[in-house]
C-alpha atoms as a PDB file:
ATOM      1  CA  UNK A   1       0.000   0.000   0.000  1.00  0.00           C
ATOM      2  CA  UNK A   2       1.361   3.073  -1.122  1.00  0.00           C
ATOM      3  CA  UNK A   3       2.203   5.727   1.745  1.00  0.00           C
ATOM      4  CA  UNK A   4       0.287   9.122   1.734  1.00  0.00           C
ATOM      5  CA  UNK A   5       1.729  12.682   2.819  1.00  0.00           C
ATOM      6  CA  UNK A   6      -0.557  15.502   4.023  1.00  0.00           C
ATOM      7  CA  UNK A   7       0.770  19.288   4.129  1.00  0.00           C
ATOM      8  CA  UNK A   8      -0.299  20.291   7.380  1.00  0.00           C
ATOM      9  CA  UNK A   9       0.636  23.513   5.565  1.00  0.00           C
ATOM     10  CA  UNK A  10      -1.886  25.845   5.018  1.00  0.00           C
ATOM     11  CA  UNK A  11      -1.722  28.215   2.455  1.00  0.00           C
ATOM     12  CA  UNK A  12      -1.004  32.305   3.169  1.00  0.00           C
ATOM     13  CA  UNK A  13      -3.913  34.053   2.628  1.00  0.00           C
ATOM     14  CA  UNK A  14      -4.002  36.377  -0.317  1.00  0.00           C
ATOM     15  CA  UNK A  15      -3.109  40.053  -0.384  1.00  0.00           C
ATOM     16  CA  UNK A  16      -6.344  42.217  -1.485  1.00  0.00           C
ATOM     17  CA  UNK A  17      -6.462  43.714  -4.632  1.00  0.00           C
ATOM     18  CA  UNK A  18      -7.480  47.408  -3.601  1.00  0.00           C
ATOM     19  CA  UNK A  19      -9.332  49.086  -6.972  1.00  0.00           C
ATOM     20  CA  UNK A  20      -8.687  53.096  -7.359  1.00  0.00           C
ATOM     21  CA  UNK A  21     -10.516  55.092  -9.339  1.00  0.00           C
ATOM     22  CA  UNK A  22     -12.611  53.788 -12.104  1.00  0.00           C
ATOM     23  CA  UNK A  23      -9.542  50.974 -12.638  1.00  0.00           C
ATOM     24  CA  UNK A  24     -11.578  48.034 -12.063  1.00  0.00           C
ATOM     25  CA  UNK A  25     -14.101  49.193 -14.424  1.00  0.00           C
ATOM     26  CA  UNK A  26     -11.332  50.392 -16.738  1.00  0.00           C
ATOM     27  CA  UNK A  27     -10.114  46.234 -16.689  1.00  0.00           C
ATOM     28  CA  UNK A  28     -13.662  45.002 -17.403  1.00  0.00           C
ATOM     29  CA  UNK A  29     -14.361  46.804 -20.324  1.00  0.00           C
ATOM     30  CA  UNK A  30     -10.950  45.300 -21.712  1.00  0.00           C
ATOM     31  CA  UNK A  31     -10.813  42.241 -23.965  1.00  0.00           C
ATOM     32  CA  UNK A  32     -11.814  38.760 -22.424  1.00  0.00           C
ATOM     33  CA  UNK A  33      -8.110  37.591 -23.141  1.00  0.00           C
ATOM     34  CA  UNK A  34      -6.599  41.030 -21.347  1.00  0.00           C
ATOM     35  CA  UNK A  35      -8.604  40.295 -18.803  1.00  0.00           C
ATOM     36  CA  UNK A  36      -7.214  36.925 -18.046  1.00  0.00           C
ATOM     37  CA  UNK A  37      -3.256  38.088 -18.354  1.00  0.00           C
ATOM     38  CA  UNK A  38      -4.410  40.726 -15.855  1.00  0.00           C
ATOM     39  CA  UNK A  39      -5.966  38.636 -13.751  1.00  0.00           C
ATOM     40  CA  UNK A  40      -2.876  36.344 -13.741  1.00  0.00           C
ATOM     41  CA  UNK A  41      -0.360  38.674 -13.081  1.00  0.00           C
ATOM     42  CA  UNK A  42      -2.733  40.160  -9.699  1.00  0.00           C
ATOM     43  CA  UNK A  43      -2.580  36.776  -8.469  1.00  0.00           C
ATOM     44  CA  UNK A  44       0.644  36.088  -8.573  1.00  0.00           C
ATOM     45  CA  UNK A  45       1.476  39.705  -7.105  1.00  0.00           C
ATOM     46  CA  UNK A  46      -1.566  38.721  -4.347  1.00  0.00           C
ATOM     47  CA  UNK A  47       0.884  35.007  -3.656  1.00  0.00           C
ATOM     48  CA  UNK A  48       3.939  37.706  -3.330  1.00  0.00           C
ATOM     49  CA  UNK A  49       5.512  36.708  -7.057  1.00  0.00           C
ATOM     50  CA  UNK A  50       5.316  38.548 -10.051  1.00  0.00           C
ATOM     51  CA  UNK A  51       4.270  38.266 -13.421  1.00  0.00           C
ATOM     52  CA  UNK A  52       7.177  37.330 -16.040  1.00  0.00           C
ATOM     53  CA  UNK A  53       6.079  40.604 -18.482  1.00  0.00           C
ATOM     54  CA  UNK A  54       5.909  42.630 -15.480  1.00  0.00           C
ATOM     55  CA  UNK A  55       8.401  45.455 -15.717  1.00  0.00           C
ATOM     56  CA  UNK A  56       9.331  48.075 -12.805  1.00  0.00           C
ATOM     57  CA  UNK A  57       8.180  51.643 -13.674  1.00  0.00           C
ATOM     58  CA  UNK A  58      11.328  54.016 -14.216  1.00  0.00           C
ATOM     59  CA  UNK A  59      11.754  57.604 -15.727  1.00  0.00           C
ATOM     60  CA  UNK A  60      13.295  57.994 -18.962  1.00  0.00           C
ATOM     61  CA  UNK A  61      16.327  60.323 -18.463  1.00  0.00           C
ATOM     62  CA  UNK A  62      15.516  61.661 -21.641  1.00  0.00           C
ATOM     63  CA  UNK A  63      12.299  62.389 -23.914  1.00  0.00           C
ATOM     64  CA  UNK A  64       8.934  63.769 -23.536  1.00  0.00           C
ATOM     65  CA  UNK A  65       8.416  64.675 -19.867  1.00  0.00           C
ATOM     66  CA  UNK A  66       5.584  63.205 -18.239  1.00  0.00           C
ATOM     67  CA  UNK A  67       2.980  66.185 -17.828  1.00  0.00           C
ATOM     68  CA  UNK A  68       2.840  67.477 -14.153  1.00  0.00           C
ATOM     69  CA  UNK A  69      -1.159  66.416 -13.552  1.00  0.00           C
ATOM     70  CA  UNK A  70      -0.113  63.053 -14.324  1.00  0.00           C
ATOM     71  CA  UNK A  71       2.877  63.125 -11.736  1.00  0.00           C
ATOM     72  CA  UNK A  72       0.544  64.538  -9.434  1.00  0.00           C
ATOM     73  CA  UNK A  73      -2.196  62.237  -9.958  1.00  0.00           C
ATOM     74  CA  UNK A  74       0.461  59.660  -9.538  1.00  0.00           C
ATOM     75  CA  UNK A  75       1.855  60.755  -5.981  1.00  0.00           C
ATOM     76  CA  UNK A  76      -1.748  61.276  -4.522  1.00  0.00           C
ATOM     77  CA  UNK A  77      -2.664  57.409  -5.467  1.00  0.00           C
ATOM     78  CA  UNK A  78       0.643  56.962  -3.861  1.00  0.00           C
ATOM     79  CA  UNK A  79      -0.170  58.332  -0.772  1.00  0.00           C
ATOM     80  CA  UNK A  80      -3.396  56.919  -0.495  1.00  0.00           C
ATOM     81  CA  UNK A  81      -1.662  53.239  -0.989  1.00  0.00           C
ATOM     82  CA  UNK A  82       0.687  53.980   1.719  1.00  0.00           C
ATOM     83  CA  UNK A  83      -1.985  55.444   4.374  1.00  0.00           C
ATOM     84  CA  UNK A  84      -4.094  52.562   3.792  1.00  0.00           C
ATOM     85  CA  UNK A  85      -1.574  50.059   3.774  1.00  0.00           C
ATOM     86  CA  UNK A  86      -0.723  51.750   7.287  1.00  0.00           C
ATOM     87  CA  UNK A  87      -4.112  51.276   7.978  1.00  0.00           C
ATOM     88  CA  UNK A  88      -4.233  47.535   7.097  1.00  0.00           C
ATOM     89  CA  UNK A  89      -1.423  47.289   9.434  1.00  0.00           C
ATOM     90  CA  UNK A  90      -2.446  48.750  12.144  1.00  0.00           C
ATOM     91  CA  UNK A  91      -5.441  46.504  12.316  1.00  0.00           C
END
């Protein structure tokens, strides 16, 4: 009789995707098949891992400037991340 091993190992419990904005609205009116890459790669970032076509954001040292509203559209979001993630944490 063959033996059997159980993982008493549970698994971690996911990281929440937290939707800004009109962003989850944004993803459903996307392509079925976009949908499903997305999907994917928000798992995998929920397990801790990341996507293999994920790239880290970085400023071009040279080229159009990014206009200012979108910088500062980008730093609020930012903020709000951070103050709820110090929320989360705090719980």
């Amino acid at each position: 009789m063959p033996k059997v091993a159980y993982s008493t190992m549970r698994p971690r419990p996911l990281k929440p995707v937290l939707w800004v904005g009109s962003s989850l609205d944004d993803l459903r009116a996307c392509p079925e098949a976009v949908q499903d890459v997305v999907g994917y790669a928000l798992f995998l970032a929920q397990e801790g891992g990341q996507h293999p076509a994920a790239k880290r954001l970085k400023k071009a040292t040279r080229g159009i400037a990014t206009p200012k509203h979108e910088l500062d559209l980008v730093k609020a979001r930012l903020r709000w991340a951070e103050q709820d993630a110090d929320t989360e944490v705090g719980r």
